[in-house]
PDB file of N, CA and C in Angstrom:
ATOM      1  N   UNK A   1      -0.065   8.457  -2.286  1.00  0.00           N
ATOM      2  CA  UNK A   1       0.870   7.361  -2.147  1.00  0.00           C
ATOM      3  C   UNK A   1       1.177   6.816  -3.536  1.00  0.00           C
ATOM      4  N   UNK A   2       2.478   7.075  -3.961  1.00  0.00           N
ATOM      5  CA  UNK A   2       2.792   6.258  -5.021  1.00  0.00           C
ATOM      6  C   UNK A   2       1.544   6.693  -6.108  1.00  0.00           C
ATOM      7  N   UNK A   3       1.682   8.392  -6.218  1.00  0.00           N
ATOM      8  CA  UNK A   3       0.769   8.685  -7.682  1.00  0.00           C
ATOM      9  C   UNK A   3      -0.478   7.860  -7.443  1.00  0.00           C
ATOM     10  N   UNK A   4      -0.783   7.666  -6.410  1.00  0.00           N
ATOM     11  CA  UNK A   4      -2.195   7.073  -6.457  1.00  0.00           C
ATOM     12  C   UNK A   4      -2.964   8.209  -5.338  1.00  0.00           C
ATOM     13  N   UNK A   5      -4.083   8.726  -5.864  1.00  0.00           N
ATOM     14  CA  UNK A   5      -4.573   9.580  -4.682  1.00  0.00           C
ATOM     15  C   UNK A   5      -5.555   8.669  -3.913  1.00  0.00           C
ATOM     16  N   UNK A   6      -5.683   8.747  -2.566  1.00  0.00           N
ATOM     17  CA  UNK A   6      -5.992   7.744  -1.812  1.00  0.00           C
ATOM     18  C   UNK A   6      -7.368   8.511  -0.796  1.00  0.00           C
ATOM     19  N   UNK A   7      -8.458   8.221  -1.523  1.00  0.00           N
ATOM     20  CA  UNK A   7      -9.558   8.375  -0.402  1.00  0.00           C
ATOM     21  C   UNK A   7     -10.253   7.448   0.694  1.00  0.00           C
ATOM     22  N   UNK A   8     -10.245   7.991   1.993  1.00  0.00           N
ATOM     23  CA  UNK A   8     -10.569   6.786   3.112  1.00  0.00           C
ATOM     24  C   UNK A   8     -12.172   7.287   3.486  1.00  0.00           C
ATOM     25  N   UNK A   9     -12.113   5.960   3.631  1.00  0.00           N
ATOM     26  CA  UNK A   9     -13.996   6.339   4.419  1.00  0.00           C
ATOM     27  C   UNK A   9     -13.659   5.149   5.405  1.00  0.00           C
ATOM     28  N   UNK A  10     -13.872   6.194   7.122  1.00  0.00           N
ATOM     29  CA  UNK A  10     -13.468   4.908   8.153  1.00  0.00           C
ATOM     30  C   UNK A  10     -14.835   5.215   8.838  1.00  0.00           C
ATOM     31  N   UNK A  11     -15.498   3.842   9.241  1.00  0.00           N
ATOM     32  CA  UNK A  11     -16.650   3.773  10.051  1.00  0.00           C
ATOM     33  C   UNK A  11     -15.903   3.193  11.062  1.00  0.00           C
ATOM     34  N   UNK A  12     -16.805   3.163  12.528  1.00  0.00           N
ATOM     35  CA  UNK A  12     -16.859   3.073  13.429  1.00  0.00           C
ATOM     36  C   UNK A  12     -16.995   1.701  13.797  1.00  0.00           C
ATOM     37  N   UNK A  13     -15.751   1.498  14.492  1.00  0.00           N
ATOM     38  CA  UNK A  13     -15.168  -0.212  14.965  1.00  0.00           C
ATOM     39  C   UNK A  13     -16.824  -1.075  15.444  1.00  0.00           C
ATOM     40  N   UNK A  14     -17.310  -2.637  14.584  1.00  0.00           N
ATOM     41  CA  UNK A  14     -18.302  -2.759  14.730  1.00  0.00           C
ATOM     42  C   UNK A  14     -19.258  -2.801  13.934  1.00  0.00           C
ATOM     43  N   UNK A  15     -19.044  -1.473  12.897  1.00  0.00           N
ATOM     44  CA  UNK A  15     -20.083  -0.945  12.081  1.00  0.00           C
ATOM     45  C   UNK A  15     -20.236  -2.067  10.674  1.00  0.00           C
ATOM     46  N   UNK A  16     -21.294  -1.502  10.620  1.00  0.00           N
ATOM     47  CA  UNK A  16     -21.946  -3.104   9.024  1.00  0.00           C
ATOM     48  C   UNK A  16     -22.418  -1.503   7.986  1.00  0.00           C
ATOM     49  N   UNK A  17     -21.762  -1.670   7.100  1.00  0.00           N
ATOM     50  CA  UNK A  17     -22.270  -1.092   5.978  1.00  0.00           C
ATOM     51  C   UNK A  17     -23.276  -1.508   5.048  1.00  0.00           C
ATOM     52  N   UNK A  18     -23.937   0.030   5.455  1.00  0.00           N
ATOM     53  CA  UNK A  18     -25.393  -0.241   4.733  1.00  0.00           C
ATOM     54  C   UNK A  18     -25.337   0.216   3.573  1.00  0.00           C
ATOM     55  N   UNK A  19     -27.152   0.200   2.844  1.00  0.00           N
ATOM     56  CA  UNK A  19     -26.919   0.551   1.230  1.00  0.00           C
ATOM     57  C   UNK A  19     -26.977   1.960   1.125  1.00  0.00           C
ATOM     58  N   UNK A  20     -27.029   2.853   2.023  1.00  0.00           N
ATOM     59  CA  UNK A  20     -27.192   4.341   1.768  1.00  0.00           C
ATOM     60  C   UNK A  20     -25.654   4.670   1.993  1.00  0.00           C
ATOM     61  N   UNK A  21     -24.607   3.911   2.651  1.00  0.00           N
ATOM     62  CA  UNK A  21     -23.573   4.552   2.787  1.00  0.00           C
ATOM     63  C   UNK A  21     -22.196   3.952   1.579  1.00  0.00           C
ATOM     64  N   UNK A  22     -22.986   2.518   0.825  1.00  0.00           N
ATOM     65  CA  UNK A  22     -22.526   2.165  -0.798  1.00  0.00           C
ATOM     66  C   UNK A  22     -22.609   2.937  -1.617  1.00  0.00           C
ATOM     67  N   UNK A  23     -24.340   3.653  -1.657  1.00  0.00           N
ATOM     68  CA  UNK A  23     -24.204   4.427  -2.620  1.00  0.00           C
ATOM     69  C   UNK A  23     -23.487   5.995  -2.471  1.00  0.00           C
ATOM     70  N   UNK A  24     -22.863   6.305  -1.244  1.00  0.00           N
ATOM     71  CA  UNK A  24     -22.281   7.729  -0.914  1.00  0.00           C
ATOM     72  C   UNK A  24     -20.870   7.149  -1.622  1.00  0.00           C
ATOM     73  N   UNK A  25     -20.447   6.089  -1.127  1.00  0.00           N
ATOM     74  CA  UNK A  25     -18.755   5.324  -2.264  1.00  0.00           C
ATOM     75  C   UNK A  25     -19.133   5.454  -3.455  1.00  0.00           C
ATOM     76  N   UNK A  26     -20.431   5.139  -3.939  1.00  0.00           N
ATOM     77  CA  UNK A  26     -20.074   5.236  -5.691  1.00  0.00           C
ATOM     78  C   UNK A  26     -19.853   6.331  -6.128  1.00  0.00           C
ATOM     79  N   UNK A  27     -20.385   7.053  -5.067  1.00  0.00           N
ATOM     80  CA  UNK A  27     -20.385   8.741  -5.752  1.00  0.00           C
ATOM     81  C   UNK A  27     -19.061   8.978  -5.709  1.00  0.00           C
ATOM     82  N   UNK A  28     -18.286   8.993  -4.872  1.00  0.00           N
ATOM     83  CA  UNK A  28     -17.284   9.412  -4.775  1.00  0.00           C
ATOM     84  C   UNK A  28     -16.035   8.955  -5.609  1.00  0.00           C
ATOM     85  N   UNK A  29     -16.911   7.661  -6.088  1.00  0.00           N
ATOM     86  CA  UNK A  29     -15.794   7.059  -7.164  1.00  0.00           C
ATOM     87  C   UNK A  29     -16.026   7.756  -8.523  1.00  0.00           C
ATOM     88  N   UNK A  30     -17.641   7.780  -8.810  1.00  0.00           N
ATOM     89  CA  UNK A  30     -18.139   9.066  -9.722  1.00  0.00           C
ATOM     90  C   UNK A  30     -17.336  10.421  -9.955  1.00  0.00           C
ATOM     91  N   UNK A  31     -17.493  11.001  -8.983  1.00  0.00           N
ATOM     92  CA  UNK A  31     -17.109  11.830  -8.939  1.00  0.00           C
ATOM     93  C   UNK A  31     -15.862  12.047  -9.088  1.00  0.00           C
ATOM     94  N   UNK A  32     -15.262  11.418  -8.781  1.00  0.00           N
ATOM     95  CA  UNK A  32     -13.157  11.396  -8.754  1.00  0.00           C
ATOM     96  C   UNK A  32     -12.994  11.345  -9.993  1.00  0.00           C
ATOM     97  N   UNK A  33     -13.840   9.961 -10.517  1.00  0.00           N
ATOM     98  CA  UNK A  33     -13.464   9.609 -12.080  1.00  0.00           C
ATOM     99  C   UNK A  33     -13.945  11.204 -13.222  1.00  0.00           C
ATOM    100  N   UNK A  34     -14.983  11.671 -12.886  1.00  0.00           N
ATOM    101  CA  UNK A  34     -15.289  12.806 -13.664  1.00  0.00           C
ATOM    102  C   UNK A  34     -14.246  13.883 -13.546  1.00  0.00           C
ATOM    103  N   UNK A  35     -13.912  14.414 -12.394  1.00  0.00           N
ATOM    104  CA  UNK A  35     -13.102  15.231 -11.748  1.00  0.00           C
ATOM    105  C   UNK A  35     -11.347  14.617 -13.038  1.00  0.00           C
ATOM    106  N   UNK A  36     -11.049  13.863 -12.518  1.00  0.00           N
ATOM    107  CA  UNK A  36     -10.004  13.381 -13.329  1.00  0.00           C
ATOM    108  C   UNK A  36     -10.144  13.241 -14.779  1.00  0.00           C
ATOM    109  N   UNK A  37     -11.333  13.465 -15.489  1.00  0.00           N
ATOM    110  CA  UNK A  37     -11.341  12.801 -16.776  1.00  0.00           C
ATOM    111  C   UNK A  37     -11.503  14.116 -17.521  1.00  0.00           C
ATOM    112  N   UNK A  38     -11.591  15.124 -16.372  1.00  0.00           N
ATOM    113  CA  UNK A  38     -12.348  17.042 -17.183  1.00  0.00           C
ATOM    114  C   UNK A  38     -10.924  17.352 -17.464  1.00  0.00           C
ATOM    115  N   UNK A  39     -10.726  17.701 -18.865  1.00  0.00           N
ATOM    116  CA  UNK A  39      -9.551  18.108 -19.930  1.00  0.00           C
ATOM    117  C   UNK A  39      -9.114  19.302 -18.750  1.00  0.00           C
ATOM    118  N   UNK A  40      -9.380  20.331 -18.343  1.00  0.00           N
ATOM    119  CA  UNK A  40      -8.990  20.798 -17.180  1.00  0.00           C
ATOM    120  C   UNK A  40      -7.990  20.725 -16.130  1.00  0.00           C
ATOM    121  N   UNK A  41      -8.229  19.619 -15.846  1.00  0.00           N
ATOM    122  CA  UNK A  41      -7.184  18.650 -14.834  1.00  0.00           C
ATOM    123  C   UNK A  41      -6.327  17.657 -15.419  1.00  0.00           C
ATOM    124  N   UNK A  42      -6.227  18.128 -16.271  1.00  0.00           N
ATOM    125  CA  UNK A  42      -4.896  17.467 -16.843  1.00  0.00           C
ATOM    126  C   UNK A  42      -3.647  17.486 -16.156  1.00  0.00           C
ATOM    127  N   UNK A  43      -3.429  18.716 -16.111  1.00  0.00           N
ATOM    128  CA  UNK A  43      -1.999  18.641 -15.071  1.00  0.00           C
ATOM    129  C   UNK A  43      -1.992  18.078 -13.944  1.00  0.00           C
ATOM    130  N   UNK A  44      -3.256  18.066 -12.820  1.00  0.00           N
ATOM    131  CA  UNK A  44      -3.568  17.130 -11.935  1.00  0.00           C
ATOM    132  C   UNK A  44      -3.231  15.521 -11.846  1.00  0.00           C
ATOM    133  N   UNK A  45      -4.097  15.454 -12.693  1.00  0.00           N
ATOM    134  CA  UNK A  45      -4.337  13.796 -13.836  1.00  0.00           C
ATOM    135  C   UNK A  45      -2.628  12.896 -14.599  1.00  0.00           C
ATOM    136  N   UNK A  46      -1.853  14.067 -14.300  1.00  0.00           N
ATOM    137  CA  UNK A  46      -0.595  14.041 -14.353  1.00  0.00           C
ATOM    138  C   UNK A  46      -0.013  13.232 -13.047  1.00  0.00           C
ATOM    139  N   UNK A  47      -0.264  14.522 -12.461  1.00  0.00           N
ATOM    140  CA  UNK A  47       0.494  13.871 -10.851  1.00  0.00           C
ATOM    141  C   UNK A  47      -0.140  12.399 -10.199  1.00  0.00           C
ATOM    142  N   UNK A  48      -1.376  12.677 -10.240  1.00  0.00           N
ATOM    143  CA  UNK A  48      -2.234  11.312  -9.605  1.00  0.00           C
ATOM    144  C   UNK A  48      -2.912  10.800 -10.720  1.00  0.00           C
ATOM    145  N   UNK A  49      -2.730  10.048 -11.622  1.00  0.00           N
ATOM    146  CA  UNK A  49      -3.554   9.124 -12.839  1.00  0.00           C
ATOM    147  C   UNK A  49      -4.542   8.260 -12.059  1.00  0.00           C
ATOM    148  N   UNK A  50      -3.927   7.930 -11.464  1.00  0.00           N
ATOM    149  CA  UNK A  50      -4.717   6.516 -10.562  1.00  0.00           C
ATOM    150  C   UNK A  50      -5.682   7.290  -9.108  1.00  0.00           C
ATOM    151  N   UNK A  51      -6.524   6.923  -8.454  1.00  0.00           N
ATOM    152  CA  UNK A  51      -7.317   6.953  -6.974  1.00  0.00           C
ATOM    153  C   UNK A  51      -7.717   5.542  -6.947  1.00  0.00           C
ATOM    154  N   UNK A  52      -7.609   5.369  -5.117  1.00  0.00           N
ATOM    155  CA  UNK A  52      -8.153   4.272  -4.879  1.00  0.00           C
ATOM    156  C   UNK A  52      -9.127   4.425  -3.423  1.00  0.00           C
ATOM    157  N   UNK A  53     -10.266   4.247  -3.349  1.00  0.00           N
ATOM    158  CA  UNK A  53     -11.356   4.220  -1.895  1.00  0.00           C
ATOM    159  C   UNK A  53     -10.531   3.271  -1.092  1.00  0.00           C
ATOM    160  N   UNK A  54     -10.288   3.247   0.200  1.00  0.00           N
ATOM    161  CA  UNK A  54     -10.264   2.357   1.256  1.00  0.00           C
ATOM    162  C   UNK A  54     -11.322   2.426   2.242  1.00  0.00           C
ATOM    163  N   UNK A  55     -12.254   1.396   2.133  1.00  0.00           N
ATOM    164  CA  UNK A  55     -13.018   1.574   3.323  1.00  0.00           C
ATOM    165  C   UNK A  55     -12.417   0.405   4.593  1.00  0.00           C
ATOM    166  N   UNK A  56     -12.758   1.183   5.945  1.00  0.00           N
ATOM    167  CA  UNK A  56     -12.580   0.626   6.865  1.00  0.00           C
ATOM    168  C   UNK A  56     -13.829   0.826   7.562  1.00  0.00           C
ATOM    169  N   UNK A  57     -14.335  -0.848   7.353  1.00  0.00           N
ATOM    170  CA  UNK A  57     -15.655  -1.182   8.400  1.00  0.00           C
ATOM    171  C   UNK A  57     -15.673  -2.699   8.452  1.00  0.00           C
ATOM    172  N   UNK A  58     -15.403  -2.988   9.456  1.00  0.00           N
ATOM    173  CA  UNK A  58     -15.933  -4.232   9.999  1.00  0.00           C
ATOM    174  C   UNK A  58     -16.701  -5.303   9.405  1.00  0.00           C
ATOM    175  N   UNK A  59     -18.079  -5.194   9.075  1.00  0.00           N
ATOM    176  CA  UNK A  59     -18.688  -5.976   8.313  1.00  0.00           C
ATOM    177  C   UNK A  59     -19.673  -5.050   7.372  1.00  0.00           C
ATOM    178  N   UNK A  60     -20.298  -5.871   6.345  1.00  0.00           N
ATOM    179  CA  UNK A  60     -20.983  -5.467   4.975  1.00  0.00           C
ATOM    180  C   UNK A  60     -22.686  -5.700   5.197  1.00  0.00           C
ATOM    181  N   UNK A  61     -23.705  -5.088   4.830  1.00  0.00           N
ATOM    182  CA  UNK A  61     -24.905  -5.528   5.214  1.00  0.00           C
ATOM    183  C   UNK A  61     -25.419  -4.980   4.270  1.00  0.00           C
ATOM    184  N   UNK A  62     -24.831  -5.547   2.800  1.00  0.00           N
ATOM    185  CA  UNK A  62     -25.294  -4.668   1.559  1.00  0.00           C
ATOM    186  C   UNK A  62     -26.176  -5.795   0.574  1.00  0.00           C
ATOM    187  N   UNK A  63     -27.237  -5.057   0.148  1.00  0.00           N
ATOM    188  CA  UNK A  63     -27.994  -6.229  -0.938  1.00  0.00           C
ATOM    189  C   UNK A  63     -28.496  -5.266  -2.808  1.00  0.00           C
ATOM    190  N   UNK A  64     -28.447  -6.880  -3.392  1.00  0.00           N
ATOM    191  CA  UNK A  64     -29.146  -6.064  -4.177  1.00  0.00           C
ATOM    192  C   UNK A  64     -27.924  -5.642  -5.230  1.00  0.00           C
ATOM    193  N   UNK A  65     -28.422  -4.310  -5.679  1.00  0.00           N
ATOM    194  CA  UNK A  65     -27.555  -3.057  -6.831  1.00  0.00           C
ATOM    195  C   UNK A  65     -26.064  -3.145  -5.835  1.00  0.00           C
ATOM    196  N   UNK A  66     -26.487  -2.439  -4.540  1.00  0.00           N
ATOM    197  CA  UNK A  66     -25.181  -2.297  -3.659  1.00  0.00           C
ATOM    198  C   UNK A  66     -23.834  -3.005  -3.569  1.00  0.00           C
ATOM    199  N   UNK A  67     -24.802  -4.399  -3.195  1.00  0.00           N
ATOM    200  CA  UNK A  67     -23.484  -5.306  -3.753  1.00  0.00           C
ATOM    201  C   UNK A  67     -23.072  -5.584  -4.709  1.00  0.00           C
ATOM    202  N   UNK A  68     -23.526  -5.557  -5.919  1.00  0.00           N
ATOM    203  CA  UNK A  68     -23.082  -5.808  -7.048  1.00  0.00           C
ATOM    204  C   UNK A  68     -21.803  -4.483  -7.051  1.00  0.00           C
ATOM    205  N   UNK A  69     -22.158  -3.393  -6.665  1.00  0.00           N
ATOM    206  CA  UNK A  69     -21.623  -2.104  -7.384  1.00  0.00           C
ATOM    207  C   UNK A  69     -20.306  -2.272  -6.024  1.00  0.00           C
ATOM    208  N   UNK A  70     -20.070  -2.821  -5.103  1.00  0.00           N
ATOM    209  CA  UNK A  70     -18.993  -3.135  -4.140  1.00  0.00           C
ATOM    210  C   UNK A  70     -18.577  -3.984  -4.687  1.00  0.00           C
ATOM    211  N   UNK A  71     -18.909  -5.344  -5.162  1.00  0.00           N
ATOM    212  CA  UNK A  71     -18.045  -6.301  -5.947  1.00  0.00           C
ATOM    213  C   UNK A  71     -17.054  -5.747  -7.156  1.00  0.00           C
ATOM    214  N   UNK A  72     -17.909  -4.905  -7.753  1.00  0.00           N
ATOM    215  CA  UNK A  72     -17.540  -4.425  -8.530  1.00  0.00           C
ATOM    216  C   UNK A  72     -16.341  -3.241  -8.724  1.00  0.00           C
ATOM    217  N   UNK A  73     -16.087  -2.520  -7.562  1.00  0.00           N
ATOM    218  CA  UNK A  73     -15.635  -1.461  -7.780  1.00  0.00           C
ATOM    219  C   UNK A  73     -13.923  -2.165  -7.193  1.00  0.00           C
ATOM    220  N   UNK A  74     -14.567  -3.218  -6.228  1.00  0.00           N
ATOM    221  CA  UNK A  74     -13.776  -4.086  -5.257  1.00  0.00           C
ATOM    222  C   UNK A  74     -12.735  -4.731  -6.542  1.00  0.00           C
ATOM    223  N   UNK A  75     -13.554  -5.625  -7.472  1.00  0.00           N
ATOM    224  CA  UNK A  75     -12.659  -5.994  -7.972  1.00  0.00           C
ATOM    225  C   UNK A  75     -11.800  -5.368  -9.472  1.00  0.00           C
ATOM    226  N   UNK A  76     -12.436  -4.454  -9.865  1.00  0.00           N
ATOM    227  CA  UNK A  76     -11.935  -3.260 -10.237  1.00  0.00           C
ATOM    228  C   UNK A  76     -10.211  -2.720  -9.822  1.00  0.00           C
ATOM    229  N   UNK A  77     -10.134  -3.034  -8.321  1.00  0.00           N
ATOM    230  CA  UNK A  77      -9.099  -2.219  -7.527  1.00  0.00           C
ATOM    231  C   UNK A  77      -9.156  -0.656  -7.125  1.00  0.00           C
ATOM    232  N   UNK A  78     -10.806  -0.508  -7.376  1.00  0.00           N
ATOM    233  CA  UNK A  78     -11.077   1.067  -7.321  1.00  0.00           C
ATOM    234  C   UNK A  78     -11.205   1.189  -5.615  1.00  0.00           C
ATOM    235  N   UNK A  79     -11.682   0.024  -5.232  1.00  0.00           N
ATOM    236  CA  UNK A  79     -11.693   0.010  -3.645  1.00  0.00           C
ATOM    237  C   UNK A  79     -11.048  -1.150  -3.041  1.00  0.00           C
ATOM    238  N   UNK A  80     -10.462  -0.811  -2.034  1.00  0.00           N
ATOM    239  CA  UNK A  80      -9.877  -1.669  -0.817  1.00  0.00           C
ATOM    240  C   UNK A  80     -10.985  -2.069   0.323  1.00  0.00           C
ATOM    241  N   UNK A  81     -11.262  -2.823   0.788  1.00  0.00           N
ATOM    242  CA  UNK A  81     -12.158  -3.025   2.124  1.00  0.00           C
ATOM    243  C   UNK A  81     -11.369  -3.694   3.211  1.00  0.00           C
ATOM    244  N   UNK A  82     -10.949  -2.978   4.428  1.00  0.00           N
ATOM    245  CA  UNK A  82      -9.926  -3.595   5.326  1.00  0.00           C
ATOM    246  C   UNK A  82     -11.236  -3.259   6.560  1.00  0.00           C
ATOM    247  N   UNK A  83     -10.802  -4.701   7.518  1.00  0.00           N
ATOM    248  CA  UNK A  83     -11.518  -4.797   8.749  1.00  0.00           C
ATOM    249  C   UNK A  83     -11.045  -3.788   9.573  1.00  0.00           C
ATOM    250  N   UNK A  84     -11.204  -3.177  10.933  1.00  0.00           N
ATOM    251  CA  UNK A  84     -10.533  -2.530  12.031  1.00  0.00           C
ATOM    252  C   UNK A  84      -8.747  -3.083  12.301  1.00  0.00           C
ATOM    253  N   UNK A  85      -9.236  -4.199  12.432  1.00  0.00           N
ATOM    254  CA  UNK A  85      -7.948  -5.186  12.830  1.00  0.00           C
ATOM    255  C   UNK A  85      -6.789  -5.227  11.991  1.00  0.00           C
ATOM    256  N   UNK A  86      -7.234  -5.204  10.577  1.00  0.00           N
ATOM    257  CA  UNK A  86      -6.152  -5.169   9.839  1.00  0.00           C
ATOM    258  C   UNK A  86      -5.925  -4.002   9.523  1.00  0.00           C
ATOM    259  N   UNK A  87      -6.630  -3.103   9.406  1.00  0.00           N
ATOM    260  CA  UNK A  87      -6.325  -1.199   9.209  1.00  0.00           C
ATOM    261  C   UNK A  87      -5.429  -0.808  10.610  1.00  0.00           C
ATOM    262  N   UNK A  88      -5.879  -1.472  11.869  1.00  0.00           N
ATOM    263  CA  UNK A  88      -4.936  -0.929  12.913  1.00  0.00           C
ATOM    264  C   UNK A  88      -3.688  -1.711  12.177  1.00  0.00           C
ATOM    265  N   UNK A  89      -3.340  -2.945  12.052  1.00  0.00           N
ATOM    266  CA  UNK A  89      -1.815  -3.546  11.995  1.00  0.00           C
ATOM    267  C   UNK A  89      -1.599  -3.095  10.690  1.00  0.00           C
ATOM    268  N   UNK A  90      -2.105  -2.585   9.685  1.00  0.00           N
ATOM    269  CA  UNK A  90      -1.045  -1.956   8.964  1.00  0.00           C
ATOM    270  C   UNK A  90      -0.541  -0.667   9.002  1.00  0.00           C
ATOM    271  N   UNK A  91      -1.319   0.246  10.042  1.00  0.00           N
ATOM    272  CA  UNK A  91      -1.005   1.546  10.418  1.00  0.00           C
ATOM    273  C   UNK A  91      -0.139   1.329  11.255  1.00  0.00           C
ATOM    274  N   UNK A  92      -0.360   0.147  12.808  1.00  0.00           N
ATOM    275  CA  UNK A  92       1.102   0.196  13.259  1.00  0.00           C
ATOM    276  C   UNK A  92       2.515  -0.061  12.464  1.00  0.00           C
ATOM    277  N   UNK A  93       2.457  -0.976  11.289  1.00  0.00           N
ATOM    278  CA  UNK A  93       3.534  -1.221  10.610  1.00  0.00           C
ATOM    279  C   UNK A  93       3.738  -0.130   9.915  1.00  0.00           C
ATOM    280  N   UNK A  94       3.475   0.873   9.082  1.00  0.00           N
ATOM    281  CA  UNK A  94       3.999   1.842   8.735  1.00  0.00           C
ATOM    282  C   UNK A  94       4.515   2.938   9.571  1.00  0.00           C
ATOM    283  N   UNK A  95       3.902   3.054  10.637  1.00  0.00           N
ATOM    284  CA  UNK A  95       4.277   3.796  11.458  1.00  0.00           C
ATOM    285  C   UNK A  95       6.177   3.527  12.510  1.00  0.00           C
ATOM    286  N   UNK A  96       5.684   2.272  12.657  1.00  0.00           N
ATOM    287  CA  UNK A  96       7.274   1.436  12.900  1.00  0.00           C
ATOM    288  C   UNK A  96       8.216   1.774  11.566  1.00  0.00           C
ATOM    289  N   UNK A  97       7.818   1.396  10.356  1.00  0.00           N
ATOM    290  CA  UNK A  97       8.786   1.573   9.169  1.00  0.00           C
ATOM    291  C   UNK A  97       9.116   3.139   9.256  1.00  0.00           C
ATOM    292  N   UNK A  98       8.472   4.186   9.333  1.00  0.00           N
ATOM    293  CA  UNK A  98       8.336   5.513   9.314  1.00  0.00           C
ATOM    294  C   UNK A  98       9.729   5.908  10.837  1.00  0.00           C
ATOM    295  N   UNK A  99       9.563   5.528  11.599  1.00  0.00           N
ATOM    296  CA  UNK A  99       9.988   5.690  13.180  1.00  0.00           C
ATOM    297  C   UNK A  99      11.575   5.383  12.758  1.00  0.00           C
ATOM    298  N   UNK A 100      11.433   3.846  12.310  1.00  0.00           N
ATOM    299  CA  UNK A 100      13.168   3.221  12.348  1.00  0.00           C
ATOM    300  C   UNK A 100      13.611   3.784  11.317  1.00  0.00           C
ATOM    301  N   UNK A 101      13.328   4.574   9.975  1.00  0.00           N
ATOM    302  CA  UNK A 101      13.415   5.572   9.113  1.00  0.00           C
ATOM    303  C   UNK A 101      14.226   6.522   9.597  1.00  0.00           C
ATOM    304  N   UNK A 102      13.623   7.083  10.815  1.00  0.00           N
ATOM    305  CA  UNK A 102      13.610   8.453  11.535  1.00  0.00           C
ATOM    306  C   UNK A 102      14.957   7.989  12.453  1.00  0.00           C
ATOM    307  N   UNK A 103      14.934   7.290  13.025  1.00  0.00           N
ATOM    308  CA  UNK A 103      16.058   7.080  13.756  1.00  0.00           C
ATOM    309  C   UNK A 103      17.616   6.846  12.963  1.00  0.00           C
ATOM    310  N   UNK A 104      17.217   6.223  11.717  1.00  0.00           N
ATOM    311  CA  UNK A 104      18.236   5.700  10.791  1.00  0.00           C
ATOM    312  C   UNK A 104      19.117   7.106  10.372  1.00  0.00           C
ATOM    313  N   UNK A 105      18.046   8.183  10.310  1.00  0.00           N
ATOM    314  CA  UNK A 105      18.353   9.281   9.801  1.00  0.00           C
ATOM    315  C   UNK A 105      19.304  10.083  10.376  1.00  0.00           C
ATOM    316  N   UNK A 106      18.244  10.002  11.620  1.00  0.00           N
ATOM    317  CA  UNK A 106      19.159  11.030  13.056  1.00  0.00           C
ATOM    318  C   UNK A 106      20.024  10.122  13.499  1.00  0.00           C
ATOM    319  N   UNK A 107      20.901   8.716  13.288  1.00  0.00           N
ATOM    320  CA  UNK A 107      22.189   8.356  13.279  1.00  0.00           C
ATOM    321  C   UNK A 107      22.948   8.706  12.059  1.00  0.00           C
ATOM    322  N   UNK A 108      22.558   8.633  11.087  1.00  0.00           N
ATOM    323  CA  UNK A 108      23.389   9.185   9.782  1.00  0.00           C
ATOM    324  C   UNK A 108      23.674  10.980  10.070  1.00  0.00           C
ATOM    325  N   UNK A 109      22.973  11.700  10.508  1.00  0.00           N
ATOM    326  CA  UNK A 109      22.827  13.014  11.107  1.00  0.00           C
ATOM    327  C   UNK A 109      24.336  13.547  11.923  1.00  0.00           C
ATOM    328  N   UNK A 110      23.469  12.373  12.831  1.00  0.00           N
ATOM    329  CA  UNK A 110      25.494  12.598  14.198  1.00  0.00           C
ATOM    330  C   UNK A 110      26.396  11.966  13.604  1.00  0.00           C
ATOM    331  N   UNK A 111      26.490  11.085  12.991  1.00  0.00           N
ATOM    332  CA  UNK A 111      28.117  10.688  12.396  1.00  0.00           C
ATOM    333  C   UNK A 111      28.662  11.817  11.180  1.00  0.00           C
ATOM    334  N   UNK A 112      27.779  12.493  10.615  1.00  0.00           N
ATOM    335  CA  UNK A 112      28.092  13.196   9.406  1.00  0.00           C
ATOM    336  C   UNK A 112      29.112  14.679  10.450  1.00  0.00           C
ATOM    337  N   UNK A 113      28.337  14.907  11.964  1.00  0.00           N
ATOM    338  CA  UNK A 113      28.851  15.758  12.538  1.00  0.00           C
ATOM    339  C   UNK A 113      29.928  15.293  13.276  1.00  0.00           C
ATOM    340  N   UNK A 114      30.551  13.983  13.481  1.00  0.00           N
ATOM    341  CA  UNK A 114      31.532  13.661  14.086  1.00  0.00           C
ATOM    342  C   UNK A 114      32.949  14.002  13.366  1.00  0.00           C
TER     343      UNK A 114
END
């Protein structure tokens, strides 16, 4: 999305994130950042400069290193944290924007054939 490569980690409506599943996000922020930074992937590093984590879970049950390294990454902008509730209403809204898109299209479609 928008040159940003976008990794999701969705838990299960309910779920409280623990510290074993913080430290599986850092890795992955680790890891992206290494992945992107190897002279290698340059041309990659081209297309997507930027990644961002979205986690979707409900509530947080993190202490300690954990939270610090979620505050951190959080306010960084390296991660997003959206509840169920708001991950469903912004998926229905794109999905509506996407739809009336689609329809806009397939009327521009039949008048071009009229």
């Amino acid at each position: 999305q928008d040159n940003v490569l976008q990794l999701i980690e969705i838990k299960q409506p309910n779920h409280s994130l623990q510290d074993d599943e913080m430290e599986r996000i850092q890795r992955y922020h680790d890891l992206m950042r290494e992945f992107l930074d190897m002279p290698g992937n340059a041309s990659f590093r081209n297309l997507f400069p930027k990644f961002r984590i979205t986690l979707v879970c409900d509530r947080l049950s993190l202490r300690g290193v954990h939270q610090g390294a979620f505050v951190g990454l959080a306010d960084s902008g390296a991660l997003e944290h959206l509840n169920w509730r708001s991950f469903l209403l912004r998926t229905r809204k794109m999905h509506e924007e996407f739809l009336t898109e689609a329809d806009r299209q397939k009327r521009l479609a039949i008048m071009e054939k009229e």
